[in-house]
N, C-alpha and C. Protein backbone atom coordinates (compact mmCIF):
# COMPACT_ATOMS: atom_id res chain seq x y z
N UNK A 1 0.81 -1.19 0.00
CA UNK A 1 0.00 0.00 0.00
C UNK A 1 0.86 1.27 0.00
N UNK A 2 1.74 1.02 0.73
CA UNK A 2 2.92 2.35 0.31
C UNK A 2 3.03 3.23 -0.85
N UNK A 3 3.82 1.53 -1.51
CA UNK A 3 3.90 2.09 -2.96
C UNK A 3 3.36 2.70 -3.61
N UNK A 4 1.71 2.04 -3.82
CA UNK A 4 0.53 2.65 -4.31
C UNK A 4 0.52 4.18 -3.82
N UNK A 5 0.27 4.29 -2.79
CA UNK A 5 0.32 5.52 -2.03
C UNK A 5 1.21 6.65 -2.63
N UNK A 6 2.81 6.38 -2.72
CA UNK A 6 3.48 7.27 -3.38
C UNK A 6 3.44 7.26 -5.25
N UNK A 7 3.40 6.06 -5.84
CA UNK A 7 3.49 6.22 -6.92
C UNK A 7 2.01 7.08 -7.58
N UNK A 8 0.75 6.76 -7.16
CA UNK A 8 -0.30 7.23 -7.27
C UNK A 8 -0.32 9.07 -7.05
N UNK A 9 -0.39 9.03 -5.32
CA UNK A 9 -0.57 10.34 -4.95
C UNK A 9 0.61 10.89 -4.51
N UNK A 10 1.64 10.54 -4.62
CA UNK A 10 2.41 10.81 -4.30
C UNK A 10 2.89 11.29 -2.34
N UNK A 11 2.03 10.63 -1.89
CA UNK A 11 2.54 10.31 -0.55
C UNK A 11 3.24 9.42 0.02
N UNK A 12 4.54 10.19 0.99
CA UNK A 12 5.04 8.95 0.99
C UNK A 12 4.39 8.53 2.94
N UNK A 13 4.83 7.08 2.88
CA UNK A 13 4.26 6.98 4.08
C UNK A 13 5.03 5.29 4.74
N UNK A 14 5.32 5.46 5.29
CA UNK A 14 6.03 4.23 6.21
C UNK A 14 5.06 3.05 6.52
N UNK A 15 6.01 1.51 6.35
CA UNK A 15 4.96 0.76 6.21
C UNK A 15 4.57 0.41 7.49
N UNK A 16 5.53 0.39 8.64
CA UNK A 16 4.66 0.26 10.01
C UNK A 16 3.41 1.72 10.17
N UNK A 17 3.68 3.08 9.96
CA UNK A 17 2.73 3.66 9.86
C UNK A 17 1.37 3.09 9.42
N UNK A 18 1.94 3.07 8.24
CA UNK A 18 0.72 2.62 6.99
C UNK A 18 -0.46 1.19 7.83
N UNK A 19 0.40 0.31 8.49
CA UNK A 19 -0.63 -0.32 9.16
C UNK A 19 -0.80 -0.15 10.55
N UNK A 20 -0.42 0.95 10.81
CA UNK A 20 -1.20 1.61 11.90
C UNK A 20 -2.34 2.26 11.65
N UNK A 21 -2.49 2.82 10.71
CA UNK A 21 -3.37 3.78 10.10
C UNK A 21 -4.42 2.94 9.51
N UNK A 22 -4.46 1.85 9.04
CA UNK A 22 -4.82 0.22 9.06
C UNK A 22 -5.74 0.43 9.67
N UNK A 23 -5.00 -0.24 11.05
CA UNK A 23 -5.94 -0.96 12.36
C UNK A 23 -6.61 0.33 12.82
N UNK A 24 -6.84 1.29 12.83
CA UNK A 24 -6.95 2.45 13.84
C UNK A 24 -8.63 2.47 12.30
N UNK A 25 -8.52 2.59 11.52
CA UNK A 25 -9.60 2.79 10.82
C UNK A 25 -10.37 1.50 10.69
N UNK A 26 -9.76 0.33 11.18
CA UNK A 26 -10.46 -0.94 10.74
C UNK A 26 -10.65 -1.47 10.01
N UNK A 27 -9.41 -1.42 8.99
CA UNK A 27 -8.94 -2.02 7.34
C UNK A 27 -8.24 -3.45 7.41
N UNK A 28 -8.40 -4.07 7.11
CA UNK A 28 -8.13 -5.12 7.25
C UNK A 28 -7.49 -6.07 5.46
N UNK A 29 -6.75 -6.25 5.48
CA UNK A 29 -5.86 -6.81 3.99
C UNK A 29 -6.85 -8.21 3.67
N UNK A 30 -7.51 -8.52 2.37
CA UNK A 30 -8.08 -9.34 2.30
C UNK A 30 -6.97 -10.59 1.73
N UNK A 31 -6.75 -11.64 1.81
CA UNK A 31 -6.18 -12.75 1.59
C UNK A 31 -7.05 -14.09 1.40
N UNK A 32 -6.78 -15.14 0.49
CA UNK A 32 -7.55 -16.08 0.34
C UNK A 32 -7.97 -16.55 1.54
N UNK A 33 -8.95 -17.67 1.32
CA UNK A 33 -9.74 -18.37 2.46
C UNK A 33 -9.87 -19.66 2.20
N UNK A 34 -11.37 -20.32 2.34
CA UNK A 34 -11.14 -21.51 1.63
C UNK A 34 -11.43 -21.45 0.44
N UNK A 35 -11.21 -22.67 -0.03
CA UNK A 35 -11.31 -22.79 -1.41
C UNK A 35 -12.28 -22.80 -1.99
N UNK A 36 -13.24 -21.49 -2.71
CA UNK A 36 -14.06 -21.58 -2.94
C UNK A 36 -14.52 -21.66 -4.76
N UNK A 37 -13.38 -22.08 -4.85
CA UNK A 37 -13.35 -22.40 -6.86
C UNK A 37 -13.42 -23.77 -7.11
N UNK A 38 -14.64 -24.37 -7.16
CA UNK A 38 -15.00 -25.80 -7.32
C UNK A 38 -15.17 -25.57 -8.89
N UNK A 39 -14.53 -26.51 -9.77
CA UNK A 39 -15.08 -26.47 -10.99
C UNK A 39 -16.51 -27.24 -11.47
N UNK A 40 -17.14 -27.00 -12.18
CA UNK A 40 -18.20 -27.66 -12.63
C UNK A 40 -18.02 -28.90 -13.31
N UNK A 41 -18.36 -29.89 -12.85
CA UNK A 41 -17.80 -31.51 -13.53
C UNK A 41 -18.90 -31.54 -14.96
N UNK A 42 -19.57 -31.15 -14.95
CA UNK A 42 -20.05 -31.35 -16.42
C UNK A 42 -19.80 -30.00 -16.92
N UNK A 43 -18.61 -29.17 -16.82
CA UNK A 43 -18.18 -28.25 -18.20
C UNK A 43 -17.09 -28.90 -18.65
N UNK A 44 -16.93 -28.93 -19.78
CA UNK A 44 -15.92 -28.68 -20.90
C UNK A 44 -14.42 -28.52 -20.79
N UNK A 45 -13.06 -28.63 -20.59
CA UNK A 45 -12.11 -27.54 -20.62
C UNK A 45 -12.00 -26.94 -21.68
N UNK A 46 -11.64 -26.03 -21.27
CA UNK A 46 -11.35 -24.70 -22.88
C UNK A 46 -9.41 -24.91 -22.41
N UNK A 47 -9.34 -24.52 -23.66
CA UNK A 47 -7.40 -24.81 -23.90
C UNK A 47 -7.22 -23.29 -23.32
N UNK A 48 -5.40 -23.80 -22.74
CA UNK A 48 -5.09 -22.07 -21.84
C UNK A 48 -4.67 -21.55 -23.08
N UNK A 49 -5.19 -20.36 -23.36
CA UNK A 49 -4.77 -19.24 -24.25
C UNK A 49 -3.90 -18.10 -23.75
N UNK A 50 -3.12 -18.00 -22.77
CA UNK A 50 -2.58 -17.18 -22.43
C UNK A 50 -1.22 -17.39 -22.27
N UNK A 51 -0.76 -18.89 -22.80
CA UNK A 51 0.52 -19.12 -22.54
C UNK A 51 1.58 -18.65 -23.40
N UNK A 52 2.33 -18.29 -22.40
CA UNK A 52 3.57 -17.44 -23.22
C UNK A 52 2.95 -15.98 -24.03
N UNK A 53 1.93 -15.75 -23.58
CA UNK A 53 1.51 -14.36 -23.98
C UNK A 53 1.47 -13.34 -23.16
N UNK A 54 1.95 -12.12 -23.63
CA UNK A 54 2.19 -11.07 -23.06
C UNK A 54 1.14 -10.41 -23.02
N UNK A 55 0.41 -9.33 -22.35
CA UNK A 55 -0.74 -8.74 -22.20
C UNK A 55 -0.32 -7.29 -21.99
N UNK A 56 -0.34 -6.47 -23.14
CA UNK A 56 0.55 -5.26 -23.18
C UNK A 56 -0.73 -4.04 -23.98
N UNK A 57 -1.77 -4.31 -24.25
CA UNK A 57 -3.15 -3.33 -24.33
C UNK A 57 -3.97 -3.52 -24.11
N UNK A 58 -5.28 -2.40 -23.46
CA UNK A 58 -6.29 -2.81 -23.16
C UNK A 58 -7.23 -3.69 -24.02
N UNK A 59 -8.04 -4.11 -23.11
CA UNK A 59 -9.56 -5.00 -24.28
C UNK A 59 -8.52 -6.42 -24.75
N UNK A 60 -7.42 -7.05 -24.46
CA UNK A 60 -6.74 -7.67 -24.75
C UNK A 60 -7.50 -8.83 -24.57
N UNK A 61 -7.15 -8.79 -23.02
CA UNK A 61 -7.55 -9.91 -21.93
C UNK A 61 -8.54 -9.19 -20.81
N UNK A 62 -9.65 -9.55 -20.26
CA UNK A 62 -10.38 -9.14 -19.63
C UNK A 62 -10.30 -10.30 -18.28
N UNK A 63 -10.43 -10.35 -16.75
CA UNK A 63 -10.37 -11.11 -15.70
C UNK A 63 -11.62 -10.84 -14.59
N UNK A 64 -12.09 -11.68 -14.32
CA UNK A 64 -12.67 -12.15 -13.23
C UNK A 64 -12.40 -12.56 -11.59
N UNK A 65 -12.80 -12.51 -11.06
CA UNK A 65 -13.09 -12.99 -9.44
C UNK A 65 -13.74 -13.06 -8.91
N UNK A 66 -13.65 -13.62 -7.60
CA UNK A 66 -15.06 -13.19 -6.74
C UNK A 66 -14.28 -13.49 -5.44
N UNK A 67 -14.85 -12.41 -4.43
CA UNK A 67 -14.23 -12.68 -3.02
C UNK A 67 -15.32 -12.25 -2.49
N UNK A 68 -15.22 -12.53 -0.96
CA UNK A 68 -16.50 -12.17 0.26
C UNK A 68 -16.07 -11.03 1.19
N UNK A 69 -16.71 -10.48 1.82
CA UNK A 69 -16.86 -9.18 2.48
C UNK A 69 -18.00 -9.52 3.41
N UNK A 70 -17.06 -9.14 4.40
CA UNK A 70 -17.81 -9.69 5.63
C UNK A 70 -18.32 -8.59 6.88
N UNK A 71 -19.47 -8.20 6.46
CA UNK A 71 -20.26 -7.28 7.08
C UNK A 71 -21.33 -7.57 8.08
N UNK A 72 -21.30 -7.29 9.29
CA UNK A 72 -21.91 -7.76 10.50
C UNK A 72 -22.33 -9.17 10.83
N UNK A 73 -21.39 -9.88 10.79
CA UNK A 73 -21.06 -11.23 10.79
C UNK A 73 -21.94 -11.87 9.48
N UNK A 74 -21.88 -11.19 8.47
CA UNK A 74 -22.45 -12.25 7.22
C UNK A 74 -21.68 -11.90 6.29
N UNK A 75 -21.61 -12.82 5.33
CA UNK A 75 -20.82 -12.68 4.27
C UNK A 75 -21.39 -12.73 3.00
N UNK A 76 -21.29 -11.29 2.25
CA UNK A 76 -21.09 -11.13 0.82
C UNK A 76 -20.25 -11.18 0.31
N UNK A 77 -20.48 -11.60 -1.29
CA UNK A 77 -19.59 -11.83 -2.53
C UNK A 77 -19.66 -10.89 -3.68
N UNK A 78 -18.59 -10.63 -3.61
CA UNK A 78 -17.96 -9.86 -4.72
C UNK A 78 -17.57 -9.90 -5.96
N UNK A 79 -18.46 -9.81 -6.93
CA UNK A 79 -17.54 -10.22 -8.26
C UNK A 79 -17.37 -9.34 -9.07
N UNK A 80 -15.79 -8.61 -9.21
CA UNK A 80 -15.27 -7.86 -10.17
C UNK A 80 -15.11 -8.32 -11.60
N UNK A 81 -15.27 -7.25 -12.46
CA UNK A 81 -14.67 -7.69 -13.91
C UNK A 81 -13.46 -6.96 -14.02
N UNK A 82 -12.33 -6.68 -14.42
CA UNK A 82 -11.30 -5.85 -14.67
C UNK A 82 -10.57 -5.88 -15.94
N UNK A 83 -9.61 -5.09 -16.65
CA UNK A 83 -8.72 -5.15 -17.49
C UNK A 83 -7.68 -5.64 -17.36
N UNK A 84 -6.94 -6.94 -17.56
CA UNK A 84 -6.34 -7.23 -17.12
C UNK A 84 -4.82 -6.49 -17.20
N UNK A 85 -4.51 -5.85 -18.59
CA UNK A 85 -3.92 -4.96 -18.88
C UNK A 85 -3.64 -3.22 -17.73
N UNK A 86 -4.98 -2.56 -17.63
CA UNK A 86 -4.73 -1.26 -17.44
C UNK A 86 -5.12 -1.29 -15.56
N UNK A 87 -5.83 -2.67 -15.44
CA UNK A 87 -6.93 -3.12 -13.85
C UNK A 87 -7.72 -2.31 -13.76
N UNK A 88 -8.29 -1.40 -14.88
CA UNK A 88 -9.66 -0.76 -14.70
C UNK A 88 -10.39 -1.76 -14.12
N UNK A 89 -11.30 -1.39 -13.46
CA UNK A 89 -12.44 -2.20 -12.84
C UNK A 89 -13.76 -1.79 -13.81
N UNK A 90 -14.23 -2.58 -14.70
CA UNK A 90 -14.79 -2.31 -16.09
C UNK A 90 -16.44 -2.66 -15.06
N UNK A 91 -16.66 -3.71 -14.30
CA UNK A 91 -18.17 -3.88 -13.64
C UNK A 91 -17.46 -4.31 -12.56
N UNK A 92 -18.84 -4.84 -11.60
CA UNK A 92 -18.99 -5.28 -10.28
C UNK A 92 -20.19 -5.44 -10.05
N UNK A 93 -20.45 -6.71 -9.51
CA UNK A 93 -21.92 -6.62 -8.74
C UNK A 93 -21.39 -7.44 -7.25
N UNK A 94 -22.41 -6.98 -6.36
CA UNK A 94 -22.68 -7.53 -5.04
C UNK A 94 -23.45 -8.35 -4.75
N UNK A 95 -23.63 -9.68 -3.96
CA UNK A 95 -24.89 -10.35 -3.12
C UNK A 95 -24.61 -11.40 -2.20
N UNK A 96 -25.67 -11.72 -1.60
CA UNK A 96 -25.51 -13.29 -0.34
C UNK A 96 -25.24 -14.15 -1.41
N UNK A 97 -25.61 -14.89 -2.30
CA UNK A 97 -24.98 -15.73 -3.05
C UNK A 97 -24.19 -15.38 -4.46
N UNK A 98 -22.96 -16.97 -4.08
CA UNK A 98 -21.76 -16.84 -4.93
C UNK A 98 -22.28 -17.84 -6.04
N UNK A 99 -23.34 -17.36 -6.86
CA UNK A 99 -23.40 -17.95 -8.30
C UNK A 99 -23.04 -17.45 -9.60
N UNK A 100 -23.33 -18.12 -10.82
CA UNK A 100 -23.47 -17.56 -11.69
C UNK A 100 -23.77 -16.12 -12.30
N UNK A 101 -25.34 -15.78 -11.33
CA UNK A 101 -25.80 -14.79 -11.60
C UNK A 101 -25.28 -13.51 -11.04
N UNK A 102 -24.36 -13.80 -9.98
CA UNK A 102 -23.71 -12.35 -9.10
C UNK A 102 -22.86 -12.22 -10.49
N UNK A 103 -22.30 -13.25 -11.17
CA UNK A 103 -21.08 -13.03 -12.33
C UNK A 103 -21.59 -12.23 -13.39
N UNK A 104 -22.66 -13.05 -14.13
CA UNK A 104 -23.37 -12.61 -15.06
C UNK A 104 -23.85 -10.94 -15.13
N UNK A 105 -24.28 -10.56 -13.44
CA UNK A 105 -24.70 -9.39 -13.74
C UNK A 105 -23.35 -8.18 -13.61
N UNK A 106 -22.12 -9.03 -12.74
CA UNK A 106 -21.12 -7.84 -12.80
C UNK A 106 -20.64 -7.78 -14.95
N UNK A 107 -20.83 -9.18 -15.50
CA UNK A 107 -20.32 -8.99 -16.90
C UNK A 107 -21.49 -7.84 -17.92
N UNK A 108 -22.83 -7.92 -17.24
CA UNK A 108 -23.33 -7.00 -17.91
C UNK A 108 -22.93 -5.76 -17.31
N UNK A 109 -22.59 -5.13 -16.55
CA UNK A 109 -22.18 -3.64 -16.52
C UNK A 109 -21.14 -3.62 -16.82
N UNK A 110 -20.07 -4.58 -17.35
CA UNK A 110 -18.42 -4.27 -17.98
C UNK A 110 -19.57 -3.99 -19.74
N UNK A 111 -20.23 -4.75 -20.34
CA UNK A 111 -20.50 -5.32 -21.63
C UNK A 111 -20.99 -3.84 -21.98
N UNK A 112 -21.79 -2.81 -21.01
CA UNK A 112 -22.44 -1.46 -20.91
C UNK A 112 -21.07 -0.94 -21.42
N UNK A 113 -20.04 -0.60 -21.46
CA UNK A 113 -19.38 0.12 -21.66
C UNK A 113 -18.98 0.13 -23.43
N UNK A 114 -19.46 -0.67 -23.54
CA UNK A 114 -19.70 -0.86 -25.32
C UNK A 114 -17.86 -1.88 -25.22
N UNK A 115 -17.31 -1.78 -24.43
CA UNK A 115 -15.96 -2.56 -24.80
C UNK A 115 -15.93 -3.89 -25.09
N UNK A 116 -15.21 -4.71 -25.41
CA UNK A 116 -15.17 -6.20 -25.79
C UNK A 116 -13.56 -6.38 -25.65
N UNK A 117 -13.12 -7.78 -24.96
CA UNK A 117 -11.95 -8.35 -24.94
C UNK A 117 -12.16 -9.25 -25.77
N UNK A 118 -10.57 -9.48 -26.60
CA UNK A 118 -10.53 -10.86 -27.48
C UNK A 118 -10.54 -11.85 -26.13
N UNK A 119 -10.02 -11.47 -24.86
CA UNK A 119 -10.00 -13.26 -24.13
C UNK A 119 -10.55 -12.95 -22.92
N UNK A 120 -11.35 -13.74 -22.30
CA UNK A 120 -11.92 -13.17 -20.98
C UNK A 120 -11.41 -14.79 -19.62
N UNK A 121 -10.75 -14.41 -18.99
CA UNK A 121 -9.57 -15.16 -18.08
C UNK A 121 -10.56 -15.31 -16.76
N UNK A 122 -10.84 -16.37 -16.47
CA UNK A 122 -11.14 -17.10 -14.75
C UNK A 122 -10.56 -18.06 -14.19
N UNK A 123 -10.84 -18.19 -13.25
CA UNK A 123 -10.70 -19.70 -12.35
C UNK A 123 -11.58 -20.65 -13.28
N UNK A 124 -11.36 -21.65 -12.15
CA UNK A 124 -12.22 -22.86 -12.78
C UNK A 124 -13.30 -22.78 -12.14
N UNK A 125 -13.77 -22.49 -11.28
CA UNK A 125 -14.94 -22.01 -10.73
C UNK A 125 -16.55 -22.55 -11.05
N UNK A 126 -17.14 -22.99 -10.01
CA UNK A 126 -18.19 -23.54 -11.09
C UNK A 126 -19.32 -22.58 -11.60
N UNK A 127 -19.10 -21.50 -11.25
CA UNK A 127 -19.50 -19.75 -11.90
C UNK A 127 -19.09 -19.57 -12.85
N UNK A 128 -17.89 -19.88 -12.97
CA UNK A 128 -17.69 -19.83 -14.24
C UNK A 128 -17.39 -21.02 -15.33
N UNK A 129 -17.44 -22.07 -14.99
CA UNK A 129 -17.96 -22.85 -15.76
C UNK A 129 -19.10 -23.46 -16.01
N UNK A 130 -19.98 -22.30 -15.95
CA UNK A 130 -21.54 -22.85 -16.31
C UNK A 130 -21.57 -22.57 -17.27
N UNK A 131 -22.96 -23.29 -17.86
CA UNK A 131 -23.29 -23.06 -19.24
C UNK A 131 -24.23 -21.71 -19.10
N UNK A 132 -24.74 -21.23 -18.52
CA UNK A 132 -25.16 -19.74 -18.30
C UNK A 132 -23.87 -18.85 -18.75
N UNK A 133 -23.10 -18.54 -18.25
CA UNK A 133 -21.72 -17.99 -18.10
C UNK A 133 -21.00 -17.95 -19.51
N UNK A 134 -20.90 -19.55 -19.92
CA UNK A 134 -19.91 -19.14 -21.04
C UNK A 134 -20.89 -18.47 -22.69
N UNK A 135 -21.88 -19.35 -22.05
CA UNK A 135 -23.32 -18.86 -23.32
C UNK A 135 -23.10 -17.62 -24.06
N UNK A 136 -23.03 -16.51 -22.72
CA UNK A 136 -23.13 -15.04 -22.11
C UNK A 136 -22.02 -14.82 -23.01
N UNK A 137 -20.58 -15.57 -22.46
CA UNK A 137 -19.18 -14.98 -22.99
C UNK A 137 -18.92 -15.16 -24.59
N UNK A 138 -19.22 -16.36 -25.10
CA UNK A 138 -19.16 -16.48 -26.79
C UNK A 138 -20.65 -15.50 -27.09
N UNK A 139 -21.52 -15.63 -26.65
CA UNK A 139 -22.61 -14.48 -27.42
C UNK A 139 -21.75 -13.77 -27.82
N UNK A 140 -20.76 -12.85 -27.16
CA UNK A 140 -20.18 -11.54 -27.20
C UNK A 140 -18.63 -12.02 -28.49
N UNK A 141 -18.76 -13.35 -28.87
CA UNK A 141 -17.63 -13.54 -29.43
C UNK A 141 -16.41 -13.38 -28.99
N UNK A 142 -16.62 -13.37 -27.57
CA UNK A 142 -14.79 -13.16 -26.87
C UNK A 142 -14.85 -14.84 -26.55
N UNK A 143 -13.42 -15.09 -26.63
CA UNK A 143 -12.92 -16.32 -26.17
C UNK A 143 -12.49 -16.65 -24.76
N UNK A 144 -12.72 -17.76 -24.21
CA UNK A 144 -12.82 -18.23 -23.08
C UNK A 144 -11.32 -19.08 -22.61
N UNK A 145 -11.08 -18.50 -21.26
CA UNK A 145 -9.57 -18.81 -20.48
C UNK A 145 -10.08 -19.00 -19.50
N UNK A 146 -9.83 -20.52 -18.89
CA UNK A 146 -9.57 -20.92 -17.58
C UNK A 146 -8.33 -21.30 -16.84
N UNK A 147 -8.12 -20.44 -15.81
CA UNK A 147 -6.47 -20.82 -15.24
C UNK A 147 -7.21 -21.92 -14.62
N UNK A 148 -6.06 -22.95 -14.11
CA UNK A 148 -6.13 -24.05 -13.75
C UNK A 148 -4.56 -24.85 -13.79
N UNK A 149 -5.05 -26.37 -13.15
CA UNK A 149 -3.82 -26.75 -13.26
C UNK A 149 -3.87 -27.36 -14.71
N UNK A 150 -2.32 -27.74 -15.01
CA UNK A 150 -1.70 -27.21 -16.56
C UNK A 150 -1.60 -29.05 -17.07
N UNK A 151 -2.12 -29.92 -17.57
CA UNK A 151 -2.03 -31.23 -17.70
C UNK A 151 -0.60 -31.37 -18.66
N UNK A 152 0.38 -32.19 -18.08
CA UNK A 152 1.67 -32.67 -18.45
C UNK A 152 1.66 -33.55 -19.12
């Protein structure tokens, strides 16, 4: 957060500070949890398209996630769309459940922006390997990337 801090706004600021200033506001660094990327046993694999490729302009490659946020002892999910290139945050939607449809609706407010990626990059996720999901993603004629493990 430093970095960010100075390269951005140009403040500089010490990193024991910096998480003092943390705890005192009640910020807390999000880090994985459990494992919540189950793939869907009846999808498909799609081949990795990103190997050995460099990602050097926008609309290239487009990325996904989803994490939880945990507000008065319950937990919502988060699913960003971003650039993977520039990390604009292109959509987002919020809700109590981590399906398809929290995905679907953060991909329609990236799709609002009139932009299109040639490759759109997830987990294996079973959000994103639904047939809702990828339906959505070839409609739009962008091609489909699942990280995963790499078969030898």
């Amino acid at each position: 957060m430093p970095i960010m801090l100075q390269r951005r706004y140009g403040i500089k600021i010490g990193e024991k500070k910096c998480e003092r200033l943390k705890k005192q506001l009640g910020l807390r660094t999000l880090y994985p949890h459990r494992n919540t990327s189950v793939p869907n046993p009846r999808a498909g694999k799609e081949p990795y398209l990103l190997k050995d490729v460099e990602i050097r302009e926008v609309d290239q490659v487009w990325v996904s996630d989803i994490t939880y946020i945990k507000i008065e002892q319950r937990n919502y999910y988060l699913c960003v769309v971003m650039d993977w290139d520039s990390r604009f945050v292109l959509g987002w939607s919020m809700g109590r459940k981590m399906d398809a449809g929290l995905c679907l609706q953060a991909l329609e407010m990236s799709l609002k922006s009139g932009r299109r990626p040639r490759i759109f990059n997830t987990d294996q996720g079973s959000q994103y390997s639904s047939e809702d999901w990828q339906s959505a993603i070839r409609a739009e004629g962008i091609q489909i990337n699942m990280d995963g493990k790499v078969d030898s």
